[in-house]
C-alpha atoms as a PDB file:
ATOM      1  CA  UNK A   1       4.036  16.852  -6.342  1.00  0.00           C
ATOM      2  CA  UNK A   2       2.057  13.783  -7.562  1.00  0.00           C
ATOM      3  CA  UNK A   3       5.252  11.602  -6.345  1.00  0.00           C
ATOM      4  CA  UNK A   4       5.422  12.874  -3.234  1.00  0.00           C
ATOM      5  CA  UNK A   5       1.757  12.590  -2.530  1.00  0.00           C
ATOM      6  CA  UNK A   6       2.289   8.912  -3.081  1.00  0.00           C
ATOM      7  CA  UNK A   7       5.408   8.624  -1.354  1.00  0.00           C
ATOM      8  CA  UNK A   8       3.542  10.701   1.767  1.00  0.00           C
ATOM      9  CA  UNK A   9       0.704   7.867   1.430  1.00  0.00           C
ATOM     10  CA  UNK A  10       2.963   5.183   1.445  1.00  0.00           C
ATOM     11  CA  UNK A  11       5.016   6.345   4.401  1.00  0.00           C
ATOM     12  CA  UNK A  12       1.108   6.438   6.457  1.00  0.00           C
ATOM     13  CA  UNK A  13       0.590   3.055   5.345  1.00  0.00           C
ATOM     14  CA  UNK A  14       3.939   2.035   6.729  1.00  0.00           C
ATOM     15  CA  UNK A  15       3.139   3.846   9.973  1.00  0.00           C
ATOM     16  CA  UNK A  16       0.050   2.088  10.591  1.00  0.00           C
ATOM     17  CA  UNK A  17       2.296  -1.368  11.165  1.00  0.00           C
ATOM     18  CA  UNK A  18       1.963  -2.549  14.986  1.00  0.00           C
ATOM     19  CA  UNK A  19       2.944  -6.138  14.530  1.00  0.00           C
ATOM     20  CA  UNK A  20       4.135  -8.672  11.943  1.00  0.00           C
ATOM     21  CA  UNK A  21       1.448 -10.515  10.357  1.00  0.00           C
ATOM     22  CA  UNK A  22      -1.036  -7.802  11.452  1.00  0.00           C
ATOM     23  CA  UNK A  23      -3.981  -7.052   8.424  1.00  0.00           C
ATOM     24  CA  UNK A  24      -4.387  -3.366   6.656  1.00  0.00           C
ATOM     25  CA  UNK A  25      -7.033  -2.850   4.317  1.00  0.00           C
ATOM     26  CA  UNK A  26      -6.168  -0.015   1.821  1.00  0.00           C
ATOM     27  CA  UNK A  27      -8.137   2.133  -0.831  1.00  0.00           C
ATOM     28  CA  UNK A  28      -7.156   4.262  -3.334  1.00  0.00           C
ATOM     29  CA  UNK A  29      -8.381   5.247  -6.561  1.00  0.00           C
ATOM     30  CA  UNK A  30      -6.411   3.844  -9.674  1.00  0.00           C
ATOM     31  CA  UNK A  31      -4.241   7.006 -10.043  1.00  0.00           C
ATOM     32  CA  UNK A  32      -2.455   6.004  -7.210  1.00  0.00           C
ATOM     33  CA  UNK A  33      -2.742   1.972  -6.730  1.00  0.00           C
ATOM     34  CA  UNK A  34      -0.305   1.156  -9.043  1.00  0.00           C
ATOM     35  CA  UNK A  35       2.841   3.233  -7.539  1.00  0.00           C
ATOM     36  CA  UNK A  36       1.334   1.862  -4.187  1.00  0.00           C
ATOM     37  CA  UNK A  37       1.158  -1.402  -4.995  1.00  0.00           C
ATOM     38  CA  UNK A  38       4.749  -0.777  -6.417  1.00  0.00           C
ATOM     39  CA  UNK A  39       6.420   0.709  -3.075  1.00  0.00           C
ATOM     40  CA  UNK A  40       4.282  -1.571  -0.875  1.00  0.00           C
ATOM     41  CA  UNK A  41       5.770  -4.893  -2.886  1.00  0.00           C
ATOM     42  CA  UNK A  42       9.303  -3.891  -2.738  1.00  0.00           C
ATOM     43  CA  UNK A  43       9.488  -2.816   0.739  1.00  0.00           C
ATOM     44  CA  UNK A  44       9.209  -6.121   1.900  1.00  0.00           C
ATOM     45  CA  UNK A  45       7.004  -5.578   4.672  1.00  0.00           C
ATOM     46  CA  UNK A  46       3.554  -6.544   2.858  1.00  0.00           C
ATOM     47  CA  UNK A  47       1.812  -9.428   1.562  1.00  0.00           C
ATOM     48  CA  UNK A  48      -0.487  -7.429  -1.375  1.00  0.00           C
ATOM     49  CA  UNK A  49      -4.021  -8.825  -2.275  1.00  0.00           C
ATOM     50  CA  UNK A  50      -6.341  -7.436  -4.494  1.00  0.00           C
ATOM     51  CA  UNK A  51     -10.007  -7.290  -4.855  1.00  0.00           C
ATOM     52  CA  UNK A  52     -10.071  -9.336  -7.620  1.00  0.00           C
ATOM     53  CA  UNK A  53      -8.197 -12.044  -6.040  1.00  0.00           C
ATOM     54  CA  UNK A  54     -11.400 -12.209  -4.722  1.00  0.00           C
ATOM     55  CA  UNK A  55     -14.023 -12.305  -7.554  1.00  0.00           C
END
């Protein structure tokens, strides 16, 4: 269940591309960040930053 909740999460993410180079800001509590961050990475499609690239 949990994987598929990420996996659903993901696939909305994905869906939310319009154009290449376009910005999405995502949150999500830890439980879930790190598989994101995971699938998100090896798609190809992203460019991740976090918020403590920022601090």
């Amino acid at each position: 269940m949990w994987d598929y909740r990420n996996l659903l999460i993901y696939k909305n993410i994905v869906d939310l591309l319009q154009n290449e180079g376009e910005r999405i800001f995502v949150l999500y509590g830890f439980g879930h960040a790190a598989i994101l961050q995971q699938y998100l990475q090896l798609s190809g499609l992203f460019s991740i930053e976090t918020f403590s690239d920022y601090l």
